[in-house]
Each structure stands twice: as structure tokens, then as C-alpha cells.
C-alpha atoms as a PDB file:
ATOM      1  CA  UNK A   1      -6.291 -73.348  69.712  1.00  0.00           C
ATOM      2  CA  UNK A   2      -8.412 -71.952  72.398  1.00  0.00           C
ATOM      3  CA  UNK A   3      -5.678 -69.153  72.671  1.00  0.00           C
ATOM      4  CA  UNK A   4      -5.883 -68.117  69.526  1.00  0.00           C
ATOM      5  CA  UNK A   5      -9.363 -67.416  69.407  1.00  0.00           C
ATOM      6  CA  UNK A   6      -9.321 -64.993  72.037  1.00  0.00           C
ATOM      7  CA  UNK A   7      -6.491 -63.100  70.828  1.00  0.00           C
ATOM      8  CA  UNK A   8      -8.092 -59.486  69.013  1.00  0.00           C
ATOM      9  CA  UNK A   9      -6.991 -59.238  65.628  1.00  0.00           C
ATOM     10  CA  UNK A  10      -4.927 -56.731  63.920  1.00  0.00           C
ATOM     11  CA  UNK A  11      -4.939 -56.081  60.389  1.00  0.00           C
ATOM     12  CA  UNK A  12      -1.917 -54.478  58.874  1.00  0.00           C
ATOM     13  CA  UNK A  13      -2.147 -52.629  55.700  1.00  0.00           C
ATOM     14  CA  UNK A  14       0.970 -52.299  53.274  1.00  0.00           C
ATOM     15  CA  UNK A  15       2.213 -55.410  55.187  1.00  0.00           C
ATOM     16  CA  UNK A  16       4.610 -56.510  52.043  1.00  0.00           C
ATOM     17  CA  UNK A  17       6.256 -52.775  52.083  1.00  0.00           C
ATOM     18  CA  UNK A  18       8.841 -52.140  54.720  1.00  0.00           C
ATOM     19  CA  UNK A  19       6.878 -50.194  57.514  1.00  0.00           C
ATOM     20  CA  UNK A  20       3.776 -53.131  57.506  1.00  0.00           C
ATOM     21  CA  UNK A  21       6.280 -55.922  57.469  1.00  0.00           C
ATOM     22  CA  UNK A  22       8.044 -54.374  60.156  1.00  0.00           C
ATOM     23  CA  UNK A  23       4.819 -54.128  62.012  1.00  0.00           C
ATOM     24  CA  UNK A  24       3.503 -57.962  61.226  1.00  0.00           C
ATOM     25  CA  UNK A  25       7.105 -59.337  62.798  1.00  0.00           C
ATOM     26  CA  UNK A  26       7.221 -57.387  66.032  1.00  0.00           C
ATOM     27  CA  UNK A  27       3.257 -58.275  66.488  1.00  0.00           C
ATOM     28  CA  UNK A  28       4.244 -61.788  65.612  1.00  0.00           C
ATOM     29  CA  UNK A  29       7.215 -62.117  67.879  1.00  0.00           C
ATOM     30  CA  UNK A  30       5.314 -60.009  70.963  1.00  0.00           C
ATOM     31  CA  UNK A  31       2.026 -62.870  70.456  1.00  0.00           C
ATOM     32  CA  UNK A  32      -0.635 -61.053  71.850  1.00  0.00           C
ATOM     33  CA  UNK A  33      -2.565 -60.416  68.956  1.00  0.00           C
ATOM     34  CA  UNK A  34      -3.807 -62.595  66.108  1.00  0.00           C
ATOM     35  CA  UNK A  35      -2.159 -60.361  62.749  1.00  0.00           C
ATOM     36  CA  UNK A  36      -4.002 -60.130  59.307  1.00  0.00           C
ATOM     37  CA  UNK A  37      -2.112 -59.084  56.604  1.00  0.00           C
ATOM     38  CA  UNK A  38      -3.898 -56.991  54.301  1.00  0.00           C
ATOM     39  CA  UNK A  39      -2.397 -56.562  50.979  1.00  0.00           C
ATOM     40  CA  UNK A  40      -3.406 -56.666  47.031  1.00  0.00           C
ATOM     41  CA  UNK A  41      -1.775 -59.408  46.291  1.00  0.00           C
ATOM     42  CA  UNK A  42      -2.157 -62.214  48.533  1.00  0.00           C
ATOM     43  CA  UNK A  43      -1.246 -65.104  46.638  1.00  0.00           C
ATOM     44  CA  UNK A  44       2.702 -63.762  46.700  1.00  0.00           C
ATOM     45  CA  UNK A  45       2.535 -63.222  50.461  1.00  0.00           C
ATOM     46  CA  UNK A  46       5.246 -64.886  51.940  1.00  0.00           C
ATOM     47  CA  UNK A  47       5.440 -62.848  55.718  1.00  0.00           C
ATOM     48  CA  UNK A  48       4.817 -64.044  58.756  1.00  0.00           C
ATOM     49  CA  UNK A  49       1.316 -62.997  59.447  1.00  0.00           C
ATOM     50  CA  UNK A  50      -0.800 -65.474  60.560  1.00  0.00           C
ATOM     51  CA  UNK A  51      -3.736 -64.518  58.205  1.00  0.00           C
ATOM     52  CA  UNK A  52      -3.060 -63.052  54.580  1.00  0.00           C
ATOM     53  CA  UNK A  53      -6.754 -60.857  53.036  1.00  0.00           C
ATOM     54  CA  UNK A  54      -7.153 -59.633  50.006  1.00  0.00           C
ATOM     55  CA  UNK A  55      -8.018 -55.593  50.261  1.00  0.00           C
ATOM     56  CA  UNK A  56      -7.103 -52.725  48.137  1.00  0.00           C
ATOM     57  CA  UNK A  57      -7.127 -48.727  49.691  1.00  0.00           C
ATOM     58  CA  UNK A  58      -8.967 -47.683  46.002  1.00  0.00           C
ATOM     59  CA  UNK A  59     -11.886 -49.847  46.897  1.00  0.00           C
ATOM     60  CA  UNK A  60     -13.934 -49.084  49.989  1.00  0.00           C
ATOM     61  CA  UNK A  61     -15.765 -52.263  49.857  1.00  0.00           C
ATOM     62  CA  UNK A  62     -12.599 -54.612  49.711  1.00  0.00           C
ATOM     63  CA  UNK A  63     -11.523 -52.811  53.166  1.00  0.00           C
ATOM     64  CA  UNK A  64     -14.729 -53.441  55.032  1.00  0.00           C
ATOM     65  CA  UNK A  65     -14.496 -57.405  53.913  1.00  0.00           C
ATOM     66  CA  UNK A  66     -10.386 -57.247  55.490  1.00  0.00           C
ATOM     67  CA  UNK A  67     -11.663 -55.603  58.208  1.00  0.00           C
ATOM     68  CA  UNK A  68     -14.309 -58.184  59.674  1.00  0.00           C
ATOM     69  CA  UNK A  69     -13.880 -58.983  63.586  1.00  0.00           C
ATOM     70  CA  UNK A  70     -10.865 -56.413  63.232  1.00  0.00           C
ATOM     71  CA  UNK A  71      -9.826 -54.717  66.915  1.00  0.00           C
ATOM     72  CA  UNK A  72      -7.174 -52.750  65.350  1.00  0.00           C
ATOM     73  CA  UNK A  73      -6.078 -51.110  62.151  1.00  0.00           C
ATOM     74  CA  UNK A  74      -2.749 -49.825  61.322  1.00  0.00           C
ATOM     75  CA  UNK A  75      -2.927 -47.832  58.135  1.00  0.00           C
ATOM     76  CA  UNK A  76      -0.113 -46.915  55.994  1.00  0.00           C
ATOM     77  CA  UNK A  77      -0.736 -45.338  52.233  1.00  0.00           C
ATOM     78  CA  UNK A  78       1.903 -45.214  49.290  1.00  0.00           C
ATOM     79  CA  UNK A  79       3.093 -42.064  47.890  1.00  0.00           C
ATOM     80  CA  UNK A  80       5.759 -43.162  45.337  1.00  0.00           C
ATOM     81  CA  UNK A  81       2.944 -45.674  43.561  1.00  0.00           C
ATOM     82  CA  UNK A  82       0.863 -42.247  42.638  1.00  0.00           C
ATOM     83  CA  UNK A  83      -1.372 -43.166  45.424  1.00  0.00           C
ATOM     84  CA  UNK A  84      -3.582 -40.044  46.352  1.00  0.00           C
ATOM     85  CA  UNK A  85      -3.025 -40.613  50.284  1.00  0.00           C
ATOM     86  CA  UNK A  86      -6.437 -38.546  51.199  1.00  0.00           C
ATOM     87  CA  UNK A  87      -8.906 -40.319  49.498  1.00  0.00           C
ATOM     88  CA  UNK A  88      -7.194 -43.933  50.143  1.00  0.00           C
ATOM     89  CA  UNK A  89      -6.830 -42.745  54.309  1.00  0.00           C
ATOM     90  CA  UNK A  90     -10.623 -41.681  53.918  1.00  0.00           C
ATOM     91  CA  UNK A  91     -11.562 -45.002  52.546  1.00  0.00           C
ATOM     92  CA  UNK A  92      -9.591 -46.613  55.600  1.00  0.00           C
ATOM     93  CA  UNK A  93     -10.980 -44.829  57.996  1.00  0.00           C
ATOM     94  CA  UNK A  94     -14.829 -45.600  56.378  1.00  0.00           C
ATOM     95  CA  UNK A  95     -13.956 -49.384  56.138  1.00  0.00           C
ATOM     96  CA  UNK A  96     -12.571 -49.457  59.780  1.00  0.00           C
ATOM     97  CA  UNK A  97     -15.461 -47.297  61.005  1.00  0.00           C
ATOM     98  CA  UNK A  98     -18.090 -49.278  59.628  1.00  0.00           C
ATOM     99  CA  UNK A  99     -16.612 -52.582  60.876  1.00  0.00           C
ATOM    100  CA  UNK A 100     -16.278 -51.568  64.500  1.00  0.00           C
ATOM    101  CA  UNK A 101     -12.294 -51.277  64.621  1.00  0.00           C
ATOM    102  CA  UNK A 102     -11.566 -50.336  68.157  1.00  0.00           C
ATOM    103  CA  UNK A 103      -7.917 -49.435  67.763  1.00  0.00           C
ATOM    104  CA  UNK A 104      -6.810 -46.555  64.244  1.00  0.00           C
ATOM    105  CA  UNK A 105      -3.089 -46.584  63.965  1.00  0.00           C
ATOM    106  CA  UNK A 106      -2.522 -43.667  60.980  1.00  0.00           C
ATOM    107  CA  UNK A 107       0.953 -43.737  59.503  1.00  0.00           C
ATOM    108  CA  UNK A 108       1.258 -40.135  58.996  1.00  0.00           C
ATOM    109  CA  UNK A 109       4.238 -37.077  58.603  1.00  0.00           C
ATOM    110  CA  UNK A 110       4.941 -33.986  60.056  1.00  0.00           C
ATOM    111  CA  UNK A 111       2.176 -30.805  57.803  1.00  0.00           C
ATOM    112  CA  UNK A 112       5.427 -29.128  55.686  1.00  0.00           C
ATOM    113  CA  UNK A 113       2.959 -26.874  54.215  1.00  0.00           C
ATOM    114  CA  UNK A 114       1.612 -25.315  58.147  1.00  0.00           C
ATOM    115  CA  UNK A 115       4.727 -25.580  59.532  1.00  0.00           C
ATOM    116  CA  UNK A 116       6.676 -23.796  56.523  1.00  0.00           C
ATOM    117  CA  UNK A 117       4.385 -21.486  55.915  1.00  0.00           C
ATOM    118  CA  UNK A 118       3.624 -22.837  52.063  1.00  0.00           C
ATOM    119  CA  UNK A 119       7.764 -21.866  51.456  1.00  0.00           C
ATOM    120  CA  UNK A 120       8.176 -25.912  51.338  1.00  0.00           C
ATOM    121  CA  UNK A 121       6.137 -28.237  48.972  1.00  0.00           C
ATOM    122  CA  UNK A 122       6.026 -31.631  50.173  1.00  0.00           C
ATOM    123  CA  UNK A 123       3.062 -33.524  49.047  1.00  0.00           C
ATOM    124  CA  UNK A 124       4.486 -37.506  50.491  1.00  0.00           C
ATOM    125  CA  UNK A 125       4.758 -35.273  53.825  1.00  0.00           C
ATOM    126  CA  UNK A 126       2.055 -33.490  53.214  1.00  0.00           C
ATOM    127  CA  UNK A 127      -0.587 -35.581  51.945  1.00  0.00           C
ATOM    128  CA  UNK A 128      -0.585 -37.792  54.744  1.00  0.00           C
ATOM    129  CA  UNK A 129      -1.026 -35.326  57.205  1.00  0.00           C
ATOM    130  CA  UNK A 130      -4.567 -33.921  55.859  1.00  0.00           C
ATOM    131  CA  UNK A 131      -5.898 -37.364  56.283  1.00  0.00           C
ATOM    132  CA  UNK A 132      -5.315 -36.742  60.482  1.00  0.00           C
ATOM    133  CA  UNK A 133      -8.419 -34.485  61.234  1.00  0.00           C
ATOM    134  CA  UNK A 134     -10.270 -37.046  59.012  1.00  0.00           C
ATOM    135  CA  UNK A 135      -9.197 -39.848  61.798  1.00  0.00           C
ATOM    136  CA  UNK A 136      -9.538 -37.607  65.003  1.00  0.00           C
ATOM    137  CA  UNK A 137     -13.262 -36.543  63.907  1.00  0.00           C
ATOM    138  CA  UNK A 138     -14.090 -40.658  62.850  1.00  0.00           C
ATOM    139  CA  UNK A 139     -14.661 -41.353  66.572  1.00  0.00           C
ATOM    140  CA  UNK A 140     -12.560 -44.172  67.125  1.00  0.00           C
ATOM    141  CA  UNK A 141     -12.386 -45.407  70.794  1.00  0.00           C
ATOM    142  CA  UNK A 142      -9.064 -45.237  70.327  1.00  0.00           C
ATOM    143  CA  UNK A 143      -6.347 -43.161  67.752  1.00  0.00           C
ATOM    144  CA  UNK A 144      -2.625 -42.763  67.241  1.00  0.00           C
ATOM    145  CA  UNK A 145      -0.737 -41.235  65.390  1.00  0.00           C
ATOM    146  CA  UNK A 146       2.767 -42.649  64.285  1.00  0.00           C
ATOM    147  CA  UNK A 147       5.487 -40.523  62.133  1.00  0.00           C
ATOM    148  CA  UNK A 148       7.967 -42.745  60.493  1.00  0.00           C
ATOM    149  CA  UNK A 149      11.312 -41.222  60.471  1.00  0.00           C
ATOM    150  CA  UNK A 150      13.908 -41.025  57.594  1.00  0.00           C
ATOM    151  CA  UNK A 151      15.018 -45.564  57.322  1.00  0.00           C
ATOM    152  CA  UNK A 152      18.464 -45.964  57.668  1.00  0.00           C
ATOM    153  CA  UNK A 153      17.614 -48.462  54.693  1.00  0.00           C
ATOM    154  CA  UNK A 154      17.268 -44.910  52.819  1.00  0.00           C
ATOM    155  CA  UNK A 155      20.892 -45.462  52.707  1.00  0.00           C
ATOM    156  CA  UNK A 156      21.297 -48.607  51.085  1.00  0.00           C
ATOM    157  CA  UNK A 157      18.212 -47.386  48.652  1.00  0.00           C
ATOM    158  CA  UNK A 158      16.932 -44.620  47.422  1.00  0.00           C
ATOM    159  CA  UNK A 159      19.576 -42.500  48.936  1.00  0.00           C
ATOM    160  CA  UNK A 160      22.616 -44.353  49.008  1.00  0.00           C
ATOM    161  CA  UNK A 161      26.287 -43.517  48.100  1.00  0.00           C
ATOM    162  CA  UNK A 162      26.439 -42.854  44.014  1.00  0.00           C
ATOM    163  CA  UNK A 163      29.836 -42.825  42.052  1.00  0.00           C
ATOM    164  CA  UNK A 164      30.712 -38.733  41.436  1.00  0.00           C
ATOM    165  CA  UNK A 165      32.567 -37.145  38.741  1.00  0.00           C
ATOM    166  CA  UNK A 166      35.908 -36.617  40.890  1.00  0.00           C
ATOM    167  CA  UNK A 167      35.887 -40.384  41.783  1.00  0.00           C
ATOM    168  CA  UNK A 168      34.595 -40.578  44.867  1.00  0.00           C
ATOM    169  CA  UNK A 169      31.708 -42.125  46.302  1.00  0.00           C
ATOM    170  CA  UNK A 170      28.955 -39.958  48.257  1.00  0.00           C
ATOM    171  CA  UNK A 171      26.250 -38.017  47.901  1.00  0.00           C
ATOM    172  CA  UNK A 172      25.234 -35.459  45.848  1.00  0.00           C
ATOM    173  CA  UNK A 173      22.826 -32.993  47.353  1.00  0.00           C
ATOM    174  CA  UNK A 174      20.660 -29.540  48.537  1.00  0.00           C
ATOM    175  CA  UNK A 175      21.659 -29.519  52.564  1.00  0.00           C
ATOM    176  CA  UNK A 176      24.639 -28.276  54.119  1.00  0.00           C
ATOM    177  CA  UNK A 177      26.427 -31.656  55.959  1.00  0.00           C
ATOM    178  CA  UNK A 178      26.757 -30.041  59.006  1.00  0.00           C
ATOM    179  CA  UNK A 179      22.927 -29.374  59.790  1.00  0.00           C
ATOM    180  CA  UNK A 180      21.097 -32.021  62.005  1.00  0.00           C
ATOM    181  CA  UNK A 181      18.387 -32.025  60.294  1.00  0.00           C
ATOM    182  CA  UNK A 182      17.158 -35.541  60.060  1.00  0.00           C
ATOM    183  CA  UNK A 183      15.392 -38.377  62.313  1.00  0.00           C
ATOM    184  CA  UNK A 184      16.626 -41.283  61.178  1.00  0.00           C
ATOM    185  CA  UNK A 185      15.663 -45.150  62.548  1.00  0.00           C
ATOM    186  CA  UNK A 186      15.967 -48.578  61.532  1.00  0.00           C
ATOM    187  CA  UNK A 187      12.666 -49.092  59.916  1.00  0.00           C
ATOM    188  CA  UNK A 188      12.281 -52.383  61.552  1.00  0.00           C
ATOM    189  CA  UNK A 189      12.164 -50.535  65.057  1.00  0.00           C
ATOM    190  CA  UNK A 190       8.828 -48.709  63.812  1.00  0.00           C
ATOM    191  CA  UNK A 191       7.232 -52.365  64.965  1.00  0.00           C
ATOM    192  CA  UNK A 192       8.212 -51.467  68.416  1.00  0.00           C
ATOM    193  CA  UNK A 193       6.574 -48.574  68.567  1.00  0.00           C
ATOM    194  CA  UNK A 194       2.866 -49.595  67.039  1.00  0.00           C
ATOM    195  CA  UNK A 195       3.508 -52.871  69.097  1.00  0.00           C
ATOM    196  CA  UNK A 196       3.912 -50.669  71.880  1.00  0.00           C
ATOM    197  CA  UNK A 197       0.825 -48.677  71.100  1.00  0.00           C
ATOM    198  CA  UNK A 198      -1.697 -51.405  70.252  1.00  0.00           C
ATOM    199  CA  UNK A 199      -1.213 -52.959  73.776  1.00  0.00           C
ATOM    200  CA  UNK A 200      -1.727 -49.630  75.577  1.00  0.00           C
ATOM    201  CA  UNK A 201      -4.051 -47.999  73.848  1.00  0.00           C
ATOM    202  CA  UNK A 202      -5.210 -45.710  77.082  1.00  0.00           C
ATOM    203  CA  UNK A 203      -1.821 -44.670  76.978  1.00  0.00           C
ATOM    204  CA  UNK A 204      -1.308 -43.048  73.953  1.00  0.00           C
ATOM    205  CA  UNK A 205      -4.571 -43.681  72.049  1.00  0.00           C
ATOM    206  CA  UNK A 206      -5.877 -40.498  72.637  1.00  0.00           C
ATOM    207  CA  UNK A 207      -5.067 -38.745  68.887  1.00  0.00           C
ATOM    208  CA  UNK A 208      -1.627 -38.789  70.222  1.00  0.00           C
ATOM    209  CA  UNK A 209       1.540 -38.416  68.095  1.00  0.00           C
ATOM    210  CA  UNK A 210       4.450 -41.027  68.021  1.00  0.00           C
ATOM    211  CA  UNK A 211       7.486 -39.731  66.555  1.00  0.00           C
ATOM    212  CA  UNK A 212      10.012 -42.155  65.581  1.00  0.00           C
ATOM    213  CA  UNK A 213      13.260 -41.340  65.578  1.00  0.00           C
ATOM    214  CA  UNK A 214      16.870 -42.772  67.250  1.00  0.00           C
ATOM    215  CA  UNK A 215      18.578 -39.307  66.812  1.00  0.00           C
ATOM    216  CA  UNK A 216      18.835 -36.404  64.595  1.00  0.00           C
ATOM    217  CA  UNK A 217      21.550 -36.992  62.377  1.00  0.00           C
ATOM    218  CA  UNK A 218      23.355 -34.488  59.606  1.00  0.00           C
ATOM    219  CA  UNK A 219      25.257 -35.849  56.798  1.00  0.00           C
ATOM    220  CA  UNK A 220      28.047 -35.593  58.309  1.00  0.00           C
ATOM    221  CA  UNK A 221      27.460 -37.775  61.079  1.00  0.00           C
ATOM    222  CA  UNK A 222      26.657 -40.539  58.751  1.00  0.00           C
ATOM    223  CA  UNK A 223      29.354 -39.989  56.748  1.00  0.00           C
ATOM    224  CA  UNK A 224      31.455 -40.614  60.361  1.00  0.00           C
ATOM    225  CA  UNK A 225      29.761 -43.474  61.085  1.00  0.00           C
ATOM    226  CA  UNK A 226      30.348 -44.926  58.161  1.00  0.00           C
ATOM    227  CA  UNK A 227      33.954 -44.298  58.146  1.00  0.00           C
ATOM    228  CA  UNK A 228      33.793 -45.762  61.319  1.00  0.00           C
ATOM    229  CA  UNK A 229      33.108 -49.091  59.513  1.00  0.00           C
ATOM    230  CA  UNK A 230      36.109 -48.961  56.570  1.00  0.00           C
ATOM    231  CA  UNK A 231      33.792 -47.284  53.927  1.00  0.00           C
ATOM    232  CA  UNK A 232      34.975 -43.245  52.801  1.00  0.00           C
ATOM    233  CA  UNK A 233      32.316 -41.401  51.598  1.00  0.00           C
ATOM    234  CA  UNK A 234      32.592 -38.179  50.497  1.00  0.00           C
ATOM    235  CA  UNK A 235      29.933 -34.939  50.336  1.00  0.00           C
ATOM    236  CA  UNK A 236      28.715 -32.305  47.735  1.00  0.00           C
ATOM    237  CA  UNK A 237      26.216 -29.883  48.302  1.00  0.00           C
ATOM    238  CA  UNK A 238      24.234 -28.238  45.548  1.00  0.00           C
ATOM    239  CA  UNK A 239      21.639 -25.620  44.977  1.00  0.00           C
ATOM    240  CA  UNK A 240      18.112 -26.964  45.293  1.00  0.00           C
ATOM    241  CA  UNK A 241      17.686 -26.009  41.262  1.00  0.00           C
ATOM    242  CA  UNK A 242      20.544 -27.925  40.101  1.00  0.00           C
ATOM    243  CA  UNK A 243      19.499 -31.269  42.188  1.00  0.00           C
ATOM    244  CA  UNK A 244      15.798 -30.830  40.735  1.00  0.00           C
ATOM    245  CA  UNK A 245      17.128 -31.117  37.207  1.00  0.00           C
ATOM    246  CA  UNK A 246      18.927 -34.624  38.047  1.00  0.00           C
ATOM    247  CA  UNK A 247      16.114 -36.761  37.756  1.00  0.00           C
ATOM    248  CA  UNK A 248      12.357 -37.476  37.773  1.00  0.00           C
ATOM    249  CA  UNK A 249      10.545 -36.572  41.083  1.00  0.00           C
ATOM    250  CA  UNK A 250      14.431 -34.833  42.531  1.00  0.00           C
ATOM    251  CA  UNK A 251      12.393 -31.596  42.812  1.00  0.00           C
ATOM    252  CA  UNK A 252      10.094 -33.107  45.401  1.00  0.00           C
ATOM    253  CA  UNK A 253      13.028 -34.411  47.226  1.00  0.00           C
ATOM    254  CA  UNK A 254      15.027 -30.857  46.971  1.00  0.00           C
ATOM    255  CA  UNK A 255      12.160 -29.403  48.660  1.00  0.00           C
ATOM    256  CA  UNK A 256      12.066 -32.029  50.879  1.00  0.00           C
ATOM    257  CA  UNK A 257      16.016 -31.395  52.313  1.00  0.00           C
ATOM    258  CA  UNK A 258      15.156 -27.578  52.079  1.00  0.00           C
ATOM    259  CA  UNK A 259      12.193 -28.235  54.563  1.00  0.00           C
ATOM    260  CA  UNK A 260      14.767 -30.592  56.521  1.00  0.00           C
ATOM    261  CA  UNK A 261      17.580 -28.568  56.862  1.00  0.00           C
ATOM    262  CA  UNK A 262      15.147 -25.099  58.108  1.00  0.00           C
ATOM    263  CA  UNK A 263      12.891 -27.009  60.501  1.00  0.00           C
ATOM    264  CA  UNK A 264      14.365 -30.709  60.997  1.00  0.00           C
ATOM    265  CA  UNK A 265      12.440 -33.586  59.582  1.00  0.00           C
ATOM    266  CA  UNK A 266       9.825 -33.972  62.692  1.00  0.00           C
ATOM    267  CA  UNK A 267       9.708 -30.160  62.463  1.00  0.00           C
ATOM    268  CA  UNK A 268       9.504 -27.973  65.795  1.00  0.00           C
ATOM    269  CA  UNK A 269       8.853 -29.181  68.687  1.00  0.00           C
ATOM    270  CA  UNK A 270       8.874 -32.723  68.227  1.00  0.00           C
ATOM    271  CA  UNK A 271      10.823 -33.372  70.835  1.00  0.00           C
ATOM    272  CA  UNK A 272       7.659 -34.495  73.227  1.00  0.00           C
ATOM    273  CA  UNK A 273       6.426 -36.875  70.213  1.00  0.00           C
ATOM    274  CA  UNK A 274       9.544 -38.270  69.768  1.00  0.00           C
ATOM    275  CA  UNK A 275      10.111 -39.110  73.790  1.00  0.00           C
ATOM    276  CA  UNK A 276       6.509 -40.985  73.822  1.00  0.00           C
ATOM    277  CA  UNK A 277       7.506 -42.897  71.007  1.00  0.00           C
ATOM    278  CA  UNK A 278      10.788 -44.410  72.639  1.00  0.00           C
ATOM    279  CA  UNK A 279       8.521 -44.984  75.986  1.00  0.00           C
ATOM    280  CA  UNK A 280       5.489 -47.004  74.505  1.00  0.00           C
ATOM    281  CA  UNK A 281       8.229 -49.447  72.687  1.00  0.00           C
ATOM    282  CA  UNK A 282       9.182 -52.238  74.729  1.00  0.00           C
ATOM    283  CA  UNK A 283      13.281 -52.029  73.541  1.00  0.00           C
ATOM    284  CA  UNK A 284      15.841 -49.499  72.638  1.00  0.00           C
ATOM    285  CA  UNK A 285      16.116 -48.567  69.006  1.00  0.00           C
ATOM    286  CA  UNK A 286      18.846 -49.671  67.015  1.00  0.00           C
ATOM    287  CA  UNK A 287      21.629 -47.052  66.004  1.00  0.00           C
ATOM    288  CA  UNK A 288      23.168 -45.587  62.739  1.00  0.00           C
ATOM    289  CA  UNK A 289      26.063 -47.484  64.088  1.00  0.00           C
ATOM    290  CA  UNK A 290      24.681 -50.777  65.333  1.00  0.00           C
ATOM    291  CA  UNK A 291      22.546 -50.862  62.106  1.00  0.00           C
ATOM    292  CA  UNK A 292      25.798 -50.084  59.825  1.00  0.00           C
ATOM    293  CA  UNK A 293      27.696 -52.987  61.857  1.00  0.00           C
ATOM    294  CA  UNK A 294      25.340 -55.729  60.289  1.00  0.00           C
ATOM    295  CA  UNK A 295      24.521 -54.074  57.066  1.00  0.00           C
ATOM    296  CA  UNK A 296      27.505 -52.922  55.551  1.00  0.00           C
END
């Protein structure tokens, strides 16, 4: 008992949505910290955190109660619930301040609109990234910043294989196959990383950037992969204007592959974000591959 009151606390925001529950079961399974879920609905928490606070990023005051005797903060905000990501990452970053969090962690993506020159509008990109100045100027002993790559449960999800006209089963969409073009990761694996990060903080919690990724993938080589397990897919690629007229919100995601496909998903130059990230995690990632061979 003794133990466990000496352990700092982290609180994990967004812990029922994939990227906080990832983070809440590697913290768990590592021990060294004492892990708070934060979330809106406690009552329906069933993780493994071994507190559960009520706290919701619309309303600053809820965040400062969560983040009482808080050493650490990991902070992720919700695009695809209409969240606007800058004034929820401000409120964060007030709550956190005013409590004396030691340790931000910012869940953030790479700035389509600097590095594409405005071509590429990408607002769930985007919209996170204007909310890093706001954390590097806060004056937190200690700051990181982690980029999530594309899940590999994308695949099984949002993105996964759809029936086509000719019979098939694929995808449908505005990037040519053969471009690697995105970072892709088992989602789970971002725990290793902010794990990785909250227990050396003089490492890399100096503003610096943690991309995530196993490899760079094009469609193609998931396509292989997955024929490598018994399942054919096939491939279509369209124009950018004919994808944006399939459904609701497909224009945001046909920018999205156009930004992809021109400057990669962690854009230029990633490569010495994406090395740090593999080094501050304890374990290997998991690969297209591996992850395929227990979820297909």
C-alpha cells in the first residue's frame, strides 16, 4: 500500500478511445506509475486504470479537478466527434498548468497546411498541430510530442476492404498503390512509446517529437501482406473528386491521401522523429504481418 502511494500519477485523457486505452495498459503492465483515467463518462469505464475521474476537454474547470496531485498528462483530443482540437488542447494545457503537472504528453500530427504549402487541407492533421506552440510556450518542466501513425485497426475500420462493383473486395481510393506513403502501427504499440517517454522525461522531454510508425507502407504492400494470410484483395484508384462525392467527410480524407501520397504521412524528414520513437519504447513494434496473423 505503501508502494502505491509513492508512485506519481498519470492521468490519461481519451482513455476509453483506442490511443488512451492503449496508453492505460502499457502504464498498467510497466507499474511504475499510479494511472487515472480521465474520461466523460466514468460510470461505463471498464479499463484497467487504477483510478477512473470524471473530466470533460469543453470545461476548463472539470480538468483542473482530474488533474489534482497529477505528475503527468497525456492529452489526446477528438476530431471525428466535431471536437475543435485548439480550444480543447488550450483548456488542457490551462488545467495541467494550473495544477502543477510536471510531465505534457500532446497527441499531435504532422502541420499539412506548412508543410504543403496550403495545396492540402487537413484540419484532424492540422488542428492538432496549432495546439504545439501553445504547449512549448506553457512552460512545462517537461514536453513531448507524440504523432500517432495511420492504426493498422484502420483496416478492420474505417478503412477496411468494401465489396466493389466487379466483385471483388478492396479498396476504393485517391493514391496510386505503389506509393509508400503511409506510417502505419498497431495502435496498441503507441503505449510503448508514451510509456517510454513518461519514465525518461530528460530524454526526450525537451518539446521533442515522437513519431510512431513500424514502416512506411503503400497499398500495395498491404494488399501483399494480406495475401500472405489467404485473403485477395484487390485495388482501384480514383480521382480525388470522384472519392469526395462517396460519402460525408470523403473530401477530408481525399485530401488527406493527396497530402500522403506527395509528402508521406509523417511528412519530410521524419525520419529522426520516427528513430526516437522506436528508442524510448522498451519493445519492438508489432508488424503489418504479425498484426494480420492474429487479427484476420
Amino acid at each position: 500500500m505503501e508502494n502505491q502511494i509513492k508512485k506519481k500519477t498519470i492521468a490519461v485523457i481519451g482513455a476509453t478511445g483506442s490511443q488512451g486505452n492503449a496508453i492505460v495498459n502499457t502504464l498498467v503492465n510497466e507499474g511504475s506509475f499510479n494511472v487515472r483515467a480521465i474520461t466523460r463518462n466514468p460510470e461505463k469505464y471498464s479499463g484497467r486504470a487504477q483510478e477512473v475521474v470524471y473530466a470533460d476537454l469543453k470545461d476548463l474547470q472539470s480538468l483542473k479537478d482530474a488533474f489534482i496531485n497529477v505528475y503527468g498528462v497525456f492529452a489526446v483530443t477528438n476530431f471525428w466527434e466535431g471536437a475543435d482540437e485548439i480550444v480543447q488542447g488550450k483548456n488542457a494545457i490551462k488545467a495541467a498548468k494550473a495544477t502543477g503537472v510536471q510531465h505534457f504528453i500532446w497527441s499531435t500530427l504532422p502541420d499539412v497546411e506548412i508543410i504543403s504549402k496550403a495545396t492540402f487541407e487537413v484540419p484532424h492533421f492540422t488542428g492538432k498541430a496549432k495546439v504545439d506552440d501553445l504547449v512549448k510556450n506553457a512552460g512545462f518542466k517537461y514536453s513531448t510530442f507524440v504523432q500517432p501513425p495511420f492504426y493498422f485497426q484502420n483496416l478492420v475500420g474505417i478503412l477496411g476492404p468494401q465489396p466493389k462493383q466487379d466483385g471483388t473486395i478492396g479498396w476504393t481510393l485517391p493514391i496510386d498503390p505503389a506509393t509508400k506513403a503511409i506510417h502505419m502501427s498497431d495502435i496498441n504499440d503507441l503505449g510503448k512509446v508514451v510509456t517510454g517517454a513518461f519514465l525518461q522525461p530528460e530524454k526526450v522531454g525537451n518539446g521533442d517529437y515522437l513519431s510512431m510508425a513500424t514502416d512506411l507502407y503503400s497499398f500495395n504492400d498491404i494488399i501483399e501482406a494480406y495475401k500472405h494470410h489467404g485473403k485477395d484483395y484487390t485495388f482501384s484508384q480514383v480521382t480525388p473528386e470522384m472519392f469526395s462525392t462517396f460519402f460525408e467527410g470523403a473530401k477530408e480524407l481525399a485530401e488527406m491521401f493527396g497530402y500522403f501520397e506527395k509528402h508521406t504521412y509523417m511528412g519530410p524528414n521524419s525520419t529522426s522523429r520516427i528513430e526516437s520513437a522506436k528508442e524510448i519504447s522498451d519493445r519492438e513494434f508489432v508488424t503489418l504481418r504479425e498484426w494480420l496473423s492474429q487479427n484476420n
